[in-house]
C-alpha atoms as a PDB file:
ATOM      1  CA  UNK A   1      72.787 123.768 156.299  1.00  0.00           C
ATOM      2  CA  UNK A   2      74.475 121.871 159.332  1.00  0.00           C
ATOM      3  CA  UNK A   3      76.179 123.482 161.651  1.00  0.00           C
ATOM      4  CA  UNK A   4      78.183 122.712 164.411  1.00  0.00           C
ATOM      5  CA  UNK A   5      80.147 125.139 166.957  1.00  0.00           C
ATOM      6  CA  UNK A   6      82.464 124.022 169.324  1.00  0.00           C
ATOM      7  CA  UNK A   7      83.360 126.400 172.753  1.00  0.00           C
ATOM      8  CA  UNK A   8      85.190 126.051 175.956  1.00  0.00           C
ATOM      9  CA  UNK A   9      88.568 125.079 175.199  1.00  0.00           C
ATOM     10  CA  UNK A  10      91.460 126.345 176.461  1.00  0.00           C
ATOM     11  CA  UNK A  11      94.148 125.611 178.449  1.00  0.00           C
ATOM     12  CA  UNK A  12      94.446 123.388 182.153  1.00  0.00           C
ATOM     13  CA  UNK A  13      96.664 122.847 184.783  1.00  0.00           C
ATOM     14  CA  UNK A  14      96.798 119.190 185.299  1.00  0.00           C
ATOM     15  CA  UNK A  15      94.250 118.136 187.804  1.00  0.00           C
ATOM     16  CA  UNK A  16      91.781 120.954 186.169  1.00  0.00           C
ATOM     17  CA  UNK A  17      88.504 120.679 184.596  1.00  0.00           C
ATOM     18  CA  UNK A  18      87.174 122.083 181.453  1.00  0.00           C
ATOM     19  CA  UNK A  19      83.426 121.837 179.470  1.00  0.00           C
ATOM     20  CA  UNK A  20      83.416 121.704 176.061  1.00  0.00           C
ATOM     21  CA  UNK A  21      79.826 122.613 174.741  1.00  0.00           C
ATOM     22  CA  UNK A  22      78.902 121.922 171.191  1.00  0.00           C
ATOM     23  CA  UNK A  23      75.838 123.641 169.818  1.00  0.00           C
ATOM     24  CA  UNK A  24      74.451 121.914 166.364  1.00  0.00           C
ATOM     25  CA  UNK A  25      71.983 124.069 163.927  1.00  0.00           C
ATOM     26  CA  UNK A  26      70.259 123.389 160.946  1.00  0.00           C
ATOM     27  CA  UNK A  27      67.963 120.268 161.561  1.00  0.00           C
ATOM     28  CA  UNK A  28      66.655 118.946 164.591  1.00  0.00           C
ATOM     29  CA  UNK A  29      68.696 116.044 165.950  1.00  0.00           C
ATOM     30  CA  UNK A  30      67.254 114.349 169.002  1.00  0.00           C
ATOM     31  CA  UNK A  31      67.073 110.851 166.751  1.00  0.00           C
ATOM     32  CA  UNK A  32      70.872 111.709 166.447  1.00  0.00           C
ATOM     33  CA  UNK A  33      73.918 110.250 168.145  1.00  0.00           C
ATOM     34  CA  UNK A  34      76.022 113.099 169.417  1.00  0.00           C
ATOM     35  CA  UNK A  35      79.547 112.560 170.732  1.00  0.00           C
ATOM     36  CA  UNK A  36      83.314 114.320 171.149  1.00  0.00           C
ATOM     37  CA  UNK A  37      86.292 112.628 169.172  1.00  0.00           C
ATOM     38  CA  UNK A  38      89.650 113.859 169.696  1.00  0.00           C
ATOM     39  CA  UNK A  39      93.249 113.785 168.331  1.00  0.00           C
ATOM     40  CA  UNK A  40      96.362 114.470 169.505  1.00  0.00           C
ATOM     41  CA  UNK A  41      99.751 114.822 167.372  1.00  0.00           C
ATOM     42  CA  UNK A  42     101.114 111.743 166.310  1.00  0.00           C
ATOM     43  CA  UNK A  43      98.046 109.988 167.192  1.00  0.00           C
ATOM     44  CA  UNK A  44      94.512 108.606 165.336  1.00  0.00           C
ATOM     45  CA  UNK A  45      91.596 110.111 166.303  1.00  0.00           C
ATOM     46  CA  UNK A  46      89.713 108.320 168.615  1.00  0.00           C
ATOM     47  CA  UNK A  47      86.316 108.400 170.123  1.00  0.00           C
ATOM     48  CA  UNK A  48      86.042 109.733 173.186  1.00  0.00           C
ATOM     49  CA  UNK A  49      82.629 109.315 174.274  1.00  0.00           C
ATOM     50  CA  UNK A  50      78.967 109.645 172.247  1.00  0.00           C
ATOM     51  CA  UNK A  51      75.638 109.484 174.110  1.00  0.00           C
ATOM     52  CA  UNK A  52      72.383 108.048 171.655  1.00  0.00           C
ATOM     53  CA  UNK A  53      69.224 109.415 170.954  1.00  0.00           C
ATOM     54  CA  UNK A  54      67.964 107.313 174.011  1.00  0.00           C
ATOM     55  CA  UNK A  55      70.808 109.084 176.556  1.00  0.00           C
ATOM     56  CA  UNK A  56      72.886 105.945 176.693  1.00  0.00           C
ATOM     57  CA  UNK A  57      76.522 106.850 176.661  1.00  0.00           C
ATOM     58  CA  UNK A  58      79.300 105.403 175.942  1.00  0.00           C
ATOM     59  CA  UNK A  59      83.144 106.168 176.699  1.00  0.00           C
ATOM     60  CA  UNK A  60      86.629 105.536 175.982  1.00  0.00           C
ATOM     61  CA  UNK A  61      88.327 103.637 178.881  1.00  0.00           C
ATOM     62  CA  UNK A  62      90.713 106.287 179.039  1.00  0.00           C
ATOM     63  CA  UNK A  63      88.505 109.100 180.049  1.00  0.00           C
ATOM     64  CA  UNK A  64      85.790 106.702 181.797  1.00  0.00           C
ATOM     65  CA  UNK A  65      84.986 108.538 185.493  1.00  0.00           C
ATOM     66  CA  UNK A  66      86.497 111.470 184.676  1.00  0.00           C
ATOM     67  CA  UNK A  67      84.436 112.833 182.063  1.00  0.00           C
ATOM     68  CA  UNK A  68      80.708 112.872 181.686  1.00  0.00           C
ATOM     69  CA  UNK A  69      78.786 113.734 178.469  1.00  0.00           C
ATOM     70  CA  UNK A  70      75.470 115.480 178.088  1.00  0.00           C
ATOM     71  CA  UNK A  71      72.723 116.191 175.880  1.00  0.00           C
ATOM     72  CA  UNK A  72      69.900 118.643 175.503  1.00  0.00           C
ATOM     73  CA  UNK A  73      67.620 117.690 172.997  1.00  0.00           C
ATOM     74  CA  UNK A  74      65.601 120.717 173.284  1.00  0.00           C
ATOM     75  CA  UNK A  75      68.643 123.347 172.582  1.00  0.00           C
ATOM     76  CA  UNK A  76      70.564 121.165 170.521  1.00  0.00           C
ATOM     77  CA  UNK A  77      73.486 121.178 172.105  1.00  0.00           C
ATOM     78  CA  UNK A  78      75.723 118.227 173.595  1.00  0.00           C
ATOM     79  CA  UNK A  79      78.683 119.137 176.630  1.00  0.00           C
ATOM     80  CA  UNK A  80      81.208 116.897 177.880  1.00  0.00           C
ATOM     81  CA  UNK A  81      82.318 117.722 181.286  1.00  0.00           C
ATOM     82  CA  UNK A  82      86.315 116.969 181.526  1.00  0.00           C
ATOM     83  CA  UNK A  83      87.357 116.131 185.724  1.00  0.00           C
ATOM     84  CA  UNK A  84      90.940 115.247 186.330  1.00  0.00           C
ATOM     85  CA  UNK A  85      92.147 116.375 183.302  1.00  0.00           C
ATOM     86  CA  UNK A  86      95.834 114.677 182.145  1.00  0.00           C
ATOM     87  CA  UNK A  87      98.669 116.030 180.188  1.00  0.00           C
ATOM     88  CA  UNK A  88      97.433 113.234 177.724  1.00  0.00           C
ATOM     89  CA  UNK A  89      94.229 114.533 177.413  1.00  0.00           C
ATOM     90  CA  UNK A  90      95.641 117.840 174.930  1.00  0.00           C
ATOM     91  CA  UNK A  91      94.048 117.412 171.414  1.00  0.00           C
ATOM     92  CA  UNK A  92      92.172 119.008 169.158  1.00  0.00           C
ATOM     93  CA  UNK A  93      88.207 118.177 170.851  1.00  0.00           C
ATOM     94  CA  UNK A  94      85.987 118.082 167.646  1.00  0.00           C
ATOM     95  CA  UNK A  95      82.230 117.542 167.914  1.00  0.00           C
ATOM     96  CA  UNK A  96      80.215 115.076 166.062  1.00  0.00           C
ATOM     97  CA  UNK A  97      76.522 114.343 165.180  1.00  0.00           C
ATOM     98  CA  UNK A  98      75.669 111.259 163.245  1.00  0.00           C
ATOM     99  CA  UNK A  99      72.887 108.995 161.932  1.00  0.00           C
ATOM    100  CA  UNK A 100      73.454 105.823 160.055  1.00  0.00           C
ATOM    101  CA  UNK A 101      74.023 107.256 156.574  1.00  0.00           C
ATOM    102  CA  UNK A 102      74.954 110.720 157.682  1.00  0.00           C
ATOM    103  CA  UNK A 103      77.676 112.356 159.947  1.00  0.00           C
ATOM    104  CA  UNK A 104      78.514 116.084 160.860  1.00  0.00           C
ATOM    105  CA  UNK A 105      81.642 117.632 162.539  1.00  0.00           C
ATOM    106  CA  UNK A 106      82.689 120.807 164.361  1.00  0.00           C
ATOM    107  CA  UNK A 107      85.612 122.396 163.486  1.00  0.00           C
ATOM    108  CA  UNK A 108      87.139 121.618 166.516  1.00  0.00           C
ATOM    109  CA  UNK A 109      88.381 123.022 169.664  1.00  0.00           C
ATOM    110  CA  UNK A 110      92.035 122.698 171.556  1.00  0.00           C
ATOM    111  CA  UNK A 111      92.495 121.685 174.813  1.00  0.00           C
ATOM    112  CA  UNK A 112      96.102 121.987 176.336  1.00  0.00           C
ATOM    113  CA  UNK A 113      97.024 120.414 179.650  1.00  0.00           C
ATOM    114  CA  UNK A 114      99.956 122.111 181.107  1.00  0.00           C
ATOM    115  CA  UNK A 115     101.423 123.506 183.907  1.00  0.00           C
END
């Protein structure tokens, strides 16, 4: 059975950092594209950034040089690093492992950006 667990969310003065780590179980997914989606009240979910199987990444122009994403194949596990963190950056952080037919989530984890 897939799992995926989502940790290090929390609230952030603006300005802050926070890393969200995401550790998947139940398969081995290094042929997998792992990524971090979020949404925010009132808003769609959107992607905000996935890294392949090969370690390219990819990123939502809205977080682009602030946040980096990471994988370790070996552990399972995929982080995204959040710099410079905005009020606009609260949402609910869920983490996401897909292939082309299949696609896992995480139940999520909130990030608040607050002072």
């Amino acid at each position: 059975q897939v799992q995926l667990v989502e940790s290090g969310g929390g609230l952030v003065q603006p300005g802050g950092s926070l890393r969200l780590s995401c550790a998947a179980s139940g398969r081995t997914f290094s042929r997998y594209t792992m990524g971090w989606y979020r949404l925010a009240p009132g808003k769609q979910r959107e992607l905000v950034a996935d890294i392949s199987s090969g370690g390219s990444t990819n990123y939502a122009d809205s977080v682009k040089d602030r946040f980096t994403i990471s994988r370790d194949n070996a552990k399972n596990t995929v982080d995204l690093q959040m710099n410079s963190l905005k009020a606009e950056d609260t949402a609910v952080y869920y983490c996401n492992v897909r292939a082309t037919v299949v696609s896992y989530w995480g139940q999520g984890t909130q990030v608040t950006v607050s002072s």
